[in-house]
Protein backbone atom coordinates (compact mmCIF):
# COMPACT_ATOMS: atom_id res chain seq x y z
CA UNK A 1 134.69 -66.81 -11.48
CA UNK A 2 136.22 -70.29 -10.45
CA UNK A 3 137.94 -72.34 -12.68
CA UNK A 4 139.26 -76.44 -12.69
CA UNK A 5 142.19 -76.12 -14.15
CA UNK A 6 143.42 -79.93 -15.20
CA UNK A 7 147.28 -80.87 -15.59
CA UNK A 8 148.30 -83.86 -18.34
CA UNK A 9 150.72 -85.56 -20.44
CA UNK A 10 150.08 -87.25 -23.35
CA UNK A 11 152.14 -90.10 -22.15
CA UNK A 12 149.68 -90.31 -18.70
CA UNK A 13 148.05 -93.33 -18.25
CA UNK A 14 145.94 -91.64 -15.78
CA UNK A 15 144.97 -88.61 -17.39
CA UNK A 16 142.33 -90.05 -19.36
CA UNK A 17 140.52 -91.31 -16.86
CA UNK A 18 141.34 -87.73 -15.14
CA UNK A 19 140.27 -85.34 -18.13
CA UNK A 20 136.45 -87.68 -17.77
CA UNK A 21 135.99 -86.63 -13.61
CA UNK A 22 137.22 -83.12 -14.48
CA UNK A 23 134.81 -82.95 -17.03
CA UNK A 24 131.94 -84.18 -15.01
CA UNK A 25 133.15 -81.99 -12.08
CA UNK A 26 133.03 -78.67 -14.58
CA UNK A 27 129.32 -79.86 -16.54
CA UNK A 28 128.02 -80.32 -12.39
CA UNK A 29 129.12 -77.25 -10.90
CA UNK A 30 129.11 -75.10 -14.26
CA UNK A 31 132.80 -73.94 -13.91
CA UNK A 32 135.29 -73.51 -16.69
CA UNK A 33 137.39 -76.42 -17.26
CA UNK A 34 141.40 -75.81 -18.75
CA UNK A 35 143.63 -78.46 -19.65
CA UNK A 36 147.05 -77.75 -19.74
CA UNK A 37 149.51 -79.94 -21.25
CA UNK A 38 152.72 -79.78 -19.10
CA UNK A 39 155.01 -81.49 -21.73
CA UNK A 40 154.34 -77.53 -22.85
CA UNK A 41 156.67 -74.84 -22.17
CA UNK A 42 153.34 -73.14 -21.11
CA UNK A 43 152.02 -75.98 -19.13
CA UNK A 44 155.34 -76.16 -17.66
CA UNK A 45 155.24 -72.73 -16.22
CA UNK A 46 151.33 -72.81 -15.02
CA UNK A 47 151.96 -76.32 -13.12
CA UNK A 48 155.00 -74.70 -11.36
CA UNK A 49 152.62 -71.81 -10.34
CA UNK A 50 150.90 -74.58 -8.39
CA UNK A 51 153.76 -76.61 -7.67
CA UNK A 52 152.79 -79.33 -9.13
CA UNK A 53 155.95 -81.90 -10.99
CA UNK A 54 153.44 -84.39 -12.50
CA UNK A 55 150.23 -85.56 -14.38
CA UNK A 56 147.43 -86.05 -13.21
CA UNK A 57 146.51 -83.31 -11.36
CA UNK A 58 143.37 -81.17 -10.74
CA UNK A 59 143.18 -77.39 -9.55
CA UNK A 60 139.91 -75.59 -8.07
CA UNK A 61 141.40 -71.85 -8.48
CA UNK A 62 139.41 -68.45 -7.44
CA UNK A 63 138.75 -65.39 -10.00
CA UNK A 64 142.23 -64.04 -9.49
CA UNK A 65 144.19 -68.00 -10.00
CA UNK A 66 144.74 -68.56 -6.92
CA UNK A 67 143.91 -72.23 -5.47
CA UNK A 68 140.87 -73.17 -3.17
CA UNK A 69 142.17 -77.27 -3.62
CA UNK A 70 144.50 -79.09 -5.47
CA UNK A 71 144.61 -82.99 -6.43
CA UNK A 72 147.64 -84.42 -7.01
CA UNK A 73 146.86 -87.75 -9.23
CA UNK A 74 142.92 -89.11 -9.35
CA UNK A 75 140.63 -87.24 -7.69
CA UNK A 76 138.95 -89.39 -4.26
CA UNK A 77 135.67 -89.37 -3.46
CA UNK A 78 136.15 -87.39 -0.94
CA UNK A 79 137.76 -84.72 -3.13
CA UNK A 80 135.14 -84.99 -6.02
CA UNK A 81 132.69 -83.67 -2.93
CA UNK A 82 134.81 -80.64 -1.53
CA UNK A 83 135.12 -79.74 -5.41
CA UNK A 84 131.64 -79.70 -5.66
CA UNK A 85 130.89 -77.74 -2.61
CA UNK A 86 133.40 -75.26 -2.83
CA UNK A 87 132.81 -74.53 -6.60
CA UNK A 88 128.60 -74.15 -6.43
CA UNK A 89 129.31 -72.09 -2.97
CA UNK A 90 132.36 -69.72 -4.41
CA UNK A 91 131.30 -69.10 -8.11
């Protein structure tokens, strides 16, 4: 199954506002929704598996992790929509 997988910092002053469309995006489509903290040795290493250096950022991966689309600070419009699409069509 899908996942959004959602990057942050505690020190982000986008990442609230981030964590509320990624929430929205994962209650919509029905996919799981991760956070991971990068200021984590874990969140370190699953943000590099991306390659992704900073927070915000939002992940639409298949079953087997790898990514369908990837947001690098606030999701647009525009990618709020593909999200959407590619999560109800894919799950």
């Amino acid at each position: 199954m899908h996942r959004l997988i959602l990057f942050t910092m505690h020190s982000c002053p986008k990442c609230p506002a981030a964590r509320e469309i990624a929430r929205q995006l994962a209650e919509d489509t029905g996919l799981e929704l991760a956070e991971m903290d990068m200021s984590t040795p874990d969140g370190q290493i699953e943000a590099l598996m991306y390659n992704i250096c900073s927070a915000p950022a939002l992940v639409l991966a298949d079953g087997d992790g790898e990514p369908l689309w990837i947001v690098r600070g606030l999701p647009t419009d525009e990618d709020i929509m593909r999200i959407r699409r590619l999560g109800r069509r894919r799950r």
